[in-house]
Protein backbone atom coordinates (compact mmCIF):
# COMPACT_ATOMS: atom_id res chain seq x y z
CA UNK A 1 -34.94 8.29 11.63
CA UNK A 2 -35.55 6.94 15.11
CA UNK A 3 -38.65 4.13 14.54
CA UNK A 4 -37.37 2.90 10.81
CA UNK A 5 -34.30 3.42 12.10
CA UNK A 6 -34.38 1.42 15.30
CA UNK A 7 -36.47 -1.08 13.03
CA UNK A 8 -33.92 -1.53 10.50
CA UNK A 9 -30.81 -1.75 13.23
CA UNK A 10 -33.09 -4.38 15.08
CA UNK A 11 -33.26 -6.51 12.17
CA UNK A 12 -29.78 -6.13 11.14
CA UNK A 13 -28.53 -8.07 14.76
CA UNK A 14 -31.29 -10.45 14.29
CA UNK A 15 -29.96 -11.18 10.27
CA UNK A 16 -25.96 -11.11 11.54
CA UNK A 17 -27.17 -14.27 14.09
CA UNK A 18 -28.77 -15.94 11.74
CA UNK A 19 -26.32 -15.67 8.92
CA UNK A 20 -23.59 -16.08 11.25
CA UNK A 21 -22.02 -12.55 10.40
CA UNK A 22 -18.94 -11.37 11.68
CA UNK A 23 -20.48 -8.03 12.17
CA UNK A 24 -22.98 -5.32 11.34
CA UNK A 25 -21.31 -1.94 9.51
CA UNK A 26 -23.82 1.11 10.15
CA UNK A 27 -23.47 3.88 8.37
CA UNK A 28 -24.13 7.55 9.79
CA UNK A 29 -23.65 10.38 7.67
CA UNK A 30 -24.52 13.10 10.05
CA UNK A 31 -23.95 14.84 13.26
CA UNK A 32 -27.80 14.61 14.19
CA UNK A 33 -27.87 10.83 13.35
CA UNK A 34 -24.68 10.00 15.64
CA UNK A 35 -25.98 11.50 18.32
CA UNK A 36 -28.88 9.82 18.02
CA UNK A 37 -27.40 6.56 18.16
CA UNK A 38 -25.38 7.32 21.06
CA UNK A 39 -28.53 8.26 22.84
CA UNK A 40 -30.08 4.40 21.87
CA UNK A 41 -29.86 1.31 23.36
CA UNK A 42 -27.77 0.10 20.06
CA UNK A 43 -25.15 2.25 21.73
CA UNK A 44 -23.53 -0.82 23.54
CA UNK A 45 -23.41 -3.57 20.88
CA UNK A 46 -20.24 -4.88 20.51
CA UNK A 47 -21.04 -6.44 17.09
CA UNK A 48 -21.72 -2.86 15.64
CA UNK A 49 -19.25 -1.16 13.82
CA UNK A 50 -20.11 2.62 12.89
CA UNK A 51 -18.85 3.71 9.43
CA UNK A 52 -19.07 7.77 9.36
CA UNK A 53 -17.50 10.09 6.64
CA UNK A 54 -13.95 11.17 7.06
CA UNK A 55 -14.56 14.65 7.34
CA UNK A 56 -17.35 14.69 9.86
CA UNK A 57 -17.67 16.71 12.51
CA UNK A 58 -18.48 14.72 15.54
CA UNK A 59 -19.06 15.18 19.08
CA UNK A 60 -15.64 13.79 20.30
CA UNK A 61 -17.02 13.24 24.00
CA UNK A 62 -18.92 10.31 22.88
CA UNK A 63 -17.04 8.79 20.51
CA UNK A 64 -13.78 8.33 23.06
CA UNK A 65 -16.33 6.89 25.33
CA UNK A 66 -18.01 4.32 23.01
CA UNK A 67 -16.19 0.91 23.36
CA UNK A 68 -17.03 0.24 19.01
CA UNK A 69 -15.21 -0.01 16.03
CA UNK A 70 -15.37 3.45 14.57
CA UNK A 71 -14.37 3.35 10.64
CA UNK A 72 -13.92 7.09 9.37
CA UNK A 73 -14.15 5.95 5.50
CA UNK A 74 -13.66 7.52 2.37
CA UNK A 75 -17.10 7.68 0.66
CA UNK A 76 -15.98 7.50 -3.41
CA UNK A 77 -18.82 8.41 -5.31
CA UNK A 78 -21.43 8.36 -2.45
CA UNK A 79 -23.63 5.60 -3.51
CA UNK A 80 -24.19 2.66 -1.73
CA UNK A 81 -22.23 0.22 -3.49
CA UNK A 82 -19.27 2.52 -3.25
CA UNK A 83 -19.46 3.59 0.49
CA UNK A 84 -19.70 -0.01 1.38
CA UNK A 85 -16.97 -1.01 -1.05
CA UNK A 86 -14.30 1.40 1.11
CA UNK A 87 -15.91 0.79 4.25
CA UNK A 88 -14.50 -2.73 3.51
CA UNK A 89 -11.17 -1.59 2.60
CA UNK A 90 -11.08 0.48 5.43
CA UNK A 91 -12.11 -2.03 8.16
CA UNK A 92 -9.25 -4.53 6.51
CA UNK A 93 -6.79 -2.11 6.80
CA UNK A 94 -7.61 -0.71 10.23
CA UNK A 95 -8.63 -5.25 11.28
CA UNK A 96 -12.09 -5.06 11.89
CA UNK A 97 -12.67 -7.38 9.65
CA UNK A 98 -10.26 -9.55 6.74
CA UNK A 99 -11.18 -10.64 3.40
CA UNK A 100 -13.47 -13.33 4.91
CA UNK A 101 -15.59 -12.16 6.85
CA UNK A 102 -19.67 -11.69 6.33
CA UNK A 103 -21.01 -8.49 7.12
CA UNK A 104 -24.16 -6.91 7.65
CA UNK A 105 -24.90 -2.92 6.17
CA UNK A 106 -27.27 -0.83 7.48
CA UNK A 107 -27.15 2.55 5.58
CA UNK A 108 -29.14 5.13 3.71
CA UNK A 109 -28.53 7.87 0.87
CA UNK A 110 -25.25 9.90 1.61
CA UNK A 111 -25.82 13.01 3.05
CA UNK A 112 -28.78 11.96 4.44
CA UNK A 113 -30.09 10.76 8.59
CA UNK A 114 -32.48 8.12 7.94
CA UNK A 115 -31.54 4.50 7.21
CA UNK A 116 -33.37 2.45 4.45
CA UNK A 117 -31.48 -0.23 3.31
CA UNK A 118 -29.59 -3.31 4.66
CA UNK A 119 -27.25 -5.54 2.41
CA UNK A 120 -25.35 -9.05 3.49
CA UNK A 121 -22.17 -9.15 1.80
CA UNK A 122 -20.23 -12.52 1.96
CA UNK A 123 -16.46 -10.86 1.61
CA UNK A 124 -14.45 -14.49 0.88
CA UNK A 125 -16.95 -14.84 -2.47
CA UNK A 126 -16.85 -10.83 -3.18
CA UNK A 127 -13.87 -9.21 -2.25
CA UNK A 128 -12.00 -9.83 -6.13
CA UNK A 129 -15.04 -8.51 -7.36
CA UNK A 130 -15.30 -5.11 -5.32
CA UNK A 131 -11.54 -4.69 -5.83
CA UNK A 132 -10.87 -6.17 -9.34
CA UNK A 133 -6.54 -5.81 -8.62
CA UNK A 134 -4.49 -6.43 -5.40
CA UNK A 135 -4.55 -2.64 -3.66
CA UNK A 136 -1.83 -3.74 -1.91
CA UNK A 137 0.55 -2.67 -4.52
CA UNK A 138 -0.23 1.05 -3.90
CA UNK A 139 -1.12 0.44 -0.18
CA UNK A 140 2.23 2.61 0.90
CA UNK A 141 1.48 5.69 -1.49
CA UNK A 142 0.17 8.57 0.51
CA UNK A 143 -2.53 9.05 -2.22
CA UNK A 144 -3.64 5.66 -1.74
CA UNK A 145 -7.89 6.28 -0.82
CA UNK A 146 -7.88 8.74 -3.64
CA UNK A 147 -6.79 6.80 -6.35
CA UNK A 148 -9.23 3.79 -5.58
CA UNK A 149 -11.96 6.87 -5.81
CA UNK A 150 -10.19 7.78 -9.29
CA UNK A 151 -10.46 4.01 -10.31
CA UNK A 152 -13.99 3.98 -9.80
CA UNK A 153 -14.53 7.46 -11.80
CA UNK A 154 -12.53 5.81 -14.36
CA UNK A 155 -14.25 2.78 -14.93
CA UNK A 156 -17.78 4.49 -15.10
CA UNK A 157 -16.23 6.58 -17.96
CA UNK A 158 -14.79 3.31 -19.44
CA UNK A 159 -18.06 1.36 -18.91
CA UNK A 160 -20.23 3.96 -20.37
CA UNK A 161 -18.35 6.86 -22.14
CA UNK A 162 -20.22 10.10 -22.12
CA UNK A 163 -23.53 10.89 -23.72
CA UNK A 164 -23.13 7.82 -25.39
CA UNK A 165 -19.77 8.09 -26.98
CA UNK A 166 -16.67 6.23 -26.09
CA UNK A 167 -14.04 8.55 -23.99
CA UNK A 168 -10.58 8.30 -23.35
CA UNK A 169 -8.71 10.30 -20.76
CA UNK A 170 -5.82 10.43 -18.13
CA UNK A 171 -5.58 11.20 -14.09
CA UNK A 172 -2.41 11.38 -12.35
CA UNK A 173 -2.91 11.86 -8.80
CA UNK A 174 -0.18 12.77 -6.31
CA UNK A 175 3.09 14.62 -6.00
CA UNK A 176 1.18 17.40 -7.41
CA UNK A 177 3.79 20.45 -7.24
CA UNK A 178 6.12 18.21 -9.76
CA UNK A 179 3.44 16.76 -11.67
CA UNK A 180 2.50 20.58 -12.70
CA UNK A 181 5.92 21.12 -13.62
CA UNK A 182 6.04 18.50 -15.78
CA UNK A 183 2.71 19.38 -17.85
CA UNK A 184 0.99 22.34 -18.98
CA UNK A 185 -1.97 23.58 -19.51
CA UNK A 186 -3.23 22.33 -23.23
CA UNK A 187 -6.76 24.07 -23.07
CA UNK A 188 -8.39 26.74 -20.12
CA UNK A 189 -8.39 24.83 -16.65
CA UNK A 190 -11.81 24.77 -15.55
CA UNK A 191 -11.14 24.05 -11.82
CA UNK A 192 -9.20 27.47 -11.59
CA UNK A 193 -10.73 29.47 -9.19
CA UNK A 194 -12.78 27.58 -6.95
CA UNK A 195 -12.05 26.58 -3.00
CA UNK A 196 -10.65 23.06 -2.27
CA UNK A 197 -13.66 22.08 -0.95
CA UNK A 198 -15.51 22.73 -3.74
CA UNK A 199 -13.59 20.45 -5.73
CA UNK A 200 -13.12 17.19 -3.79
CA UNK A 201 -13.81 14.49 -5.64
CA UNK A 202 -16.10 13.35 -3.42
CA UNK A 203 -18.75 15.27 -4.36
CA UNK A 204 -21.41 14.23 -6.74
CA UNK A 205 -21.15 17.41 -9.05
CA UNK A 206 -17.53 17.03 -8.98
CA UNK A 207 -17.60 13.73 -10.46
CA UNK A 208 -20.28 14.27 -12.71
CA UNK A 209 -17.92 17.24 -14.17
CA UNK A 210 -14.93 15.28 -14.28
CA UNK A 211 -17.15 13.11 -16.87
CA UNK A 212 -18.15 15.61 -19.24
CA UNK A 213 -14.69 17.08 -18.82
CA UNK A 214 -13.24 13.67 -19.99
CA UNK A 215 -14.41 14.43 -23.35
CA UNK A 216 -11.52 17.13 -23.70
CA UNK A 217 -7.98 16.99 -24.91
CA UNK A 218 -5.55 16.53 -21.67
CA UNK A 219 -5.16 15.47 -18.60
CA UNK A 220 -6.81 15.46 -15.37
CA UNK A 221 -4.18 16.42 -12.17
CA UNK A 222 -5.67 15.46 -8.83
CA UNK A 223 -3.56 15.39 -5.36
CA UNK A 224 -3.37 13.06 -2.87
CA UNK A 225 -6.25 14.15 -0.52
CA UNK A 226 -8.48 13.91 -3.51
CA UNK A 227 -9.20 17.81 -4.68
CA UNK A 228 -9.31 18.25 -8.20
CA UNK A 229 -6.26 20.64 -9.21
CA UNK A 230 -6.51 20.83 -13.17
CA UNK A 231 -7.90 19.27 -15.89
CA UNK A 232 -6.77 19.57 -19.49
CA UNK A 233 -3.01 19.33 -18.69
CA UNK A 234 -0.96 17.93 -21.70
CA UNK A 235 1.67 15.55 -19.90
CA UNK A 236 5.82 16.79 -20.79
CA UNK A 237 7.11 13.31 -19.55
CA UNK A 238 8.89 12.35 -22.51
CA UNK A 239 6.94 9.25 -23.06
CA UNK A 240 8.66 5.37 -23.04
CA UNK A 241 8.41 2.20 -25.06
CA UNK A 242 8.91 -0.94 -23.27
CA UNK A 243 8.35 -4.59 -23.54
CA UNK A 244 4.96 -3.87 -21.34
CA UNK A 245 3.56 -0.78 -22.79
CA UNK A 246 4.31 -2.60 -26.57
CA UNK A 247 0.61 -2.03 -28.49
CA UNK A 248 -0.45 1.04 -26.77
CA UNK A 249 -0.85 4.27 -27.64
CA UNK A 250 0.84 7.45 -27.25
CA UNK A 251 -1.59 8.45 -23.74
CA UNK A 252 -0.11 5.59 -22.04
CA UNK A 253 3.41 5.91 -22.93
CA UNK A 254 3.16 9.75 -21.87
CA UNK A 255 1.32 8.71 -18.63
CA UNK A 256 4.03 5.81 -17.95
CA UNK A 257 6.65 8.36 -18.74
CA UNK A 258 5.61 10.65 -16.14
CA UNK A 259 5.01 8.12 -13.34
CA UNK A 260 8.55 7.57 -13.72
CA UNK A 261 9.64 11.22 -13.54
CA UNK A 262 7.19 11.93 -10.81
CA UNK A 263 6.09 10.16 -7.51
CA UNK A 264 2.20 10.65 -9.17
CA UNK A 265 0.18 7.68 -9.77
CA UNK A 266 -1.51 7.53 -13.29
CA UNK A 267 -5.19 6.07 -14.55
CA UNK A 268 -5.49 5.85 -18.54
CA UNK A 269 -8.76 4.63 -20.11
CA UNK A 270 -8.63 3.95 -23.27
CA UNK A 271 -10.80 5.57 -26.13
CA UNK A 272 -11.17 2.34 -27.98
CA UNK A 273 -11.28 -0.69 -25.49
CA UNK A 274 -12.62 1.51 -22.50
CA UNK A 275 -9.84 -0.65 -20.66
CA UNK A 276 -8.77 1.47 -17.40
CA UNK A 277 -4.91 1.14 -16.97
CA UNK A 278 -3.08 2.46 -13.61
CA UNK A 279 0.51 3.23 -14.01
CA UNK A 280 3.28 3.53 -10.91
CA UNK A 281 6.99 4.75 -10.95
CA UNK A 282 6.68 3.86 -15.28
CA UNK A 283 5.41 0.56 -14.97
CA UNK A 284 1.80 -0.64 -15.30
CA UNK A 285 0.35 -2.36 -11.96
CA UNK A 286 -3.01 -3.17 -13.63
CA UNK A 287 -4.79 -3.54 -15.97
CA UNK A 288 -8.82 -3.23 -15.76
CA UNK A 289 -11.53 -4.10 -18.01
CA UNK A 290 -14.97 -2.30 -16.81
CA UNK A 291 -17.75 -3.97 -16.92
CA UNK A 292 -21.28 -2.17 -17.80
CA UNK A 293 -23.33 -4.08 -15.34
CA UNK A 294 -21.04 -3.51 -12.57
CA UNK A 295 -21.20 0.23 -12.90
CA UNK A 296 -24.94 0.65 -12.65
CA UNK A 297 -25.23 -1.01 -9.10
């Protein structure tokens, strides 16, 4: 960690000079690593921005006495191209940075100390492309982080189906106690049983279940801080026909129908077009087509 480490941050302030970058985002994924950097002589670059999980434990002491941007992001599906991707939203949101800015990454594998990769992203050129609809229309939901992480899950199984087969499935996420009222369970729930943590969607293994899971009949019911809650729920919404939902099937209309009853937000991907569709209060607030390439970053 220390000499690629110090290495890699070196070249990182020498690339956001000469690329004119607005700043450097460095990502530290452990206890052991922040320390570390606290300890350095990087400690007192203004330019640096440290990106650490959400749910890290940290040494408060140093933190309160750092003068830097500290972004505590949500990771989605751990790899790079996600952790960067909410470290972005997260540093608009909190105005480290806005949709125009240039920024330098320094980060490694999640879960990991060491550092071993740094990436120049160009945000006025990228940022439709890392968030394909305007978040702001679900900025004010409380379940906000999750469902961009459910988008992301959703578009992998649209991209690229499971085990080479096309899937189609539905998450609502949020407002959990009414959305569990207004389902049941159409097959065994195979999240029963197991702690919260355990079943954050976060996780690697998590996700990777969700996938397979996809291939059966029902929903999947997530709340807002991102734990998975059931999956296989058939939706009791009675479902609605309007002008907008005209040519879809009978998953969306039950989906729409229950974003209406509930305060959940809902994420349909389609069997046939792999099309991921997000639903709010009955209406649909985008409409997503995934693209193969994009999902293998």
């Amino acid at each position: 960690m220390r000499i690629q480490g110090t290495t890699l941050i070196e070249t990182a302030l020498h690339l956001a000079v000469e690329t004119i970058s607005d700043c450097i985002f460095l990502f530290l994924n452990t206890a052991e690593s922040c320390d570390w950097f606290f300890k350095s002589d990087f400690s007192d670059k203004s330019n640096i921005v440290l990106v650490i999980p959400k749910e890290l434990k940290t040494k408060d002491a140093s933190i309160k006495r750092s003068k830097l941007n500290i972004i505590r992001s949500w990771s989605g599906n751990q790899t790079r191209f996600s952790r960067i991707k909410y470290a972005f939203l997260h540093g608009v949101l909190q105005k480290v940075i806005n949709t125009e800015s240039r920024v330098v990454c320094v980060l490694g594998p999640w879960g990991k100390s060491h550092l071993d990769t740094i990436a120049i992203h160009d945000l006025s050129l990228s940022w439709a492309e890392e968030f394909p609809f305007d978040p702001k229309s679900i900025m004010h939901n409380e379940a906000f982080t999750t469902v961009l992480a459910v988008v992301d899950i959703a578009l992998d199984i649209g991209a690229l189906g499971r085990e080479g087969k096309a899937v189609g499935t539905t998450f609502v996420i949020g407002d959990t106690d009414h959305v569990i009222r207004h389902s049941h369970q159409a097959v065994f729930n195979p999240f029963k049983g197991y702690q919260k943590k355990e079943r954050l969607i976060n996780q690697t293994e998590v996700v990777e279940s969700i996938k397979e899971l996809a291939k059966l009949d029902g929903a999947f019911v997530i709340s807002e801080d991102g734990v998975v809650m059931a999956a296989g729920r058939h939706l009791d919404a009675r479902s609605i026909l309007t002008k907008q939902l005209r040519g879809l099937g009978s998953r969306h209309r039950a989906a729409a129908g229950l974003t209406r009853t509930t305060g959940g937000v809902a994420i349909v991907v389609s069997e046939s077009t792999g099309r991921v569709t997000i639903f709010e209060k009955g209406r649909i607030i985008s409409s997503l087509e995934p693209v193969i390439s994009s999902r293998l970053v």
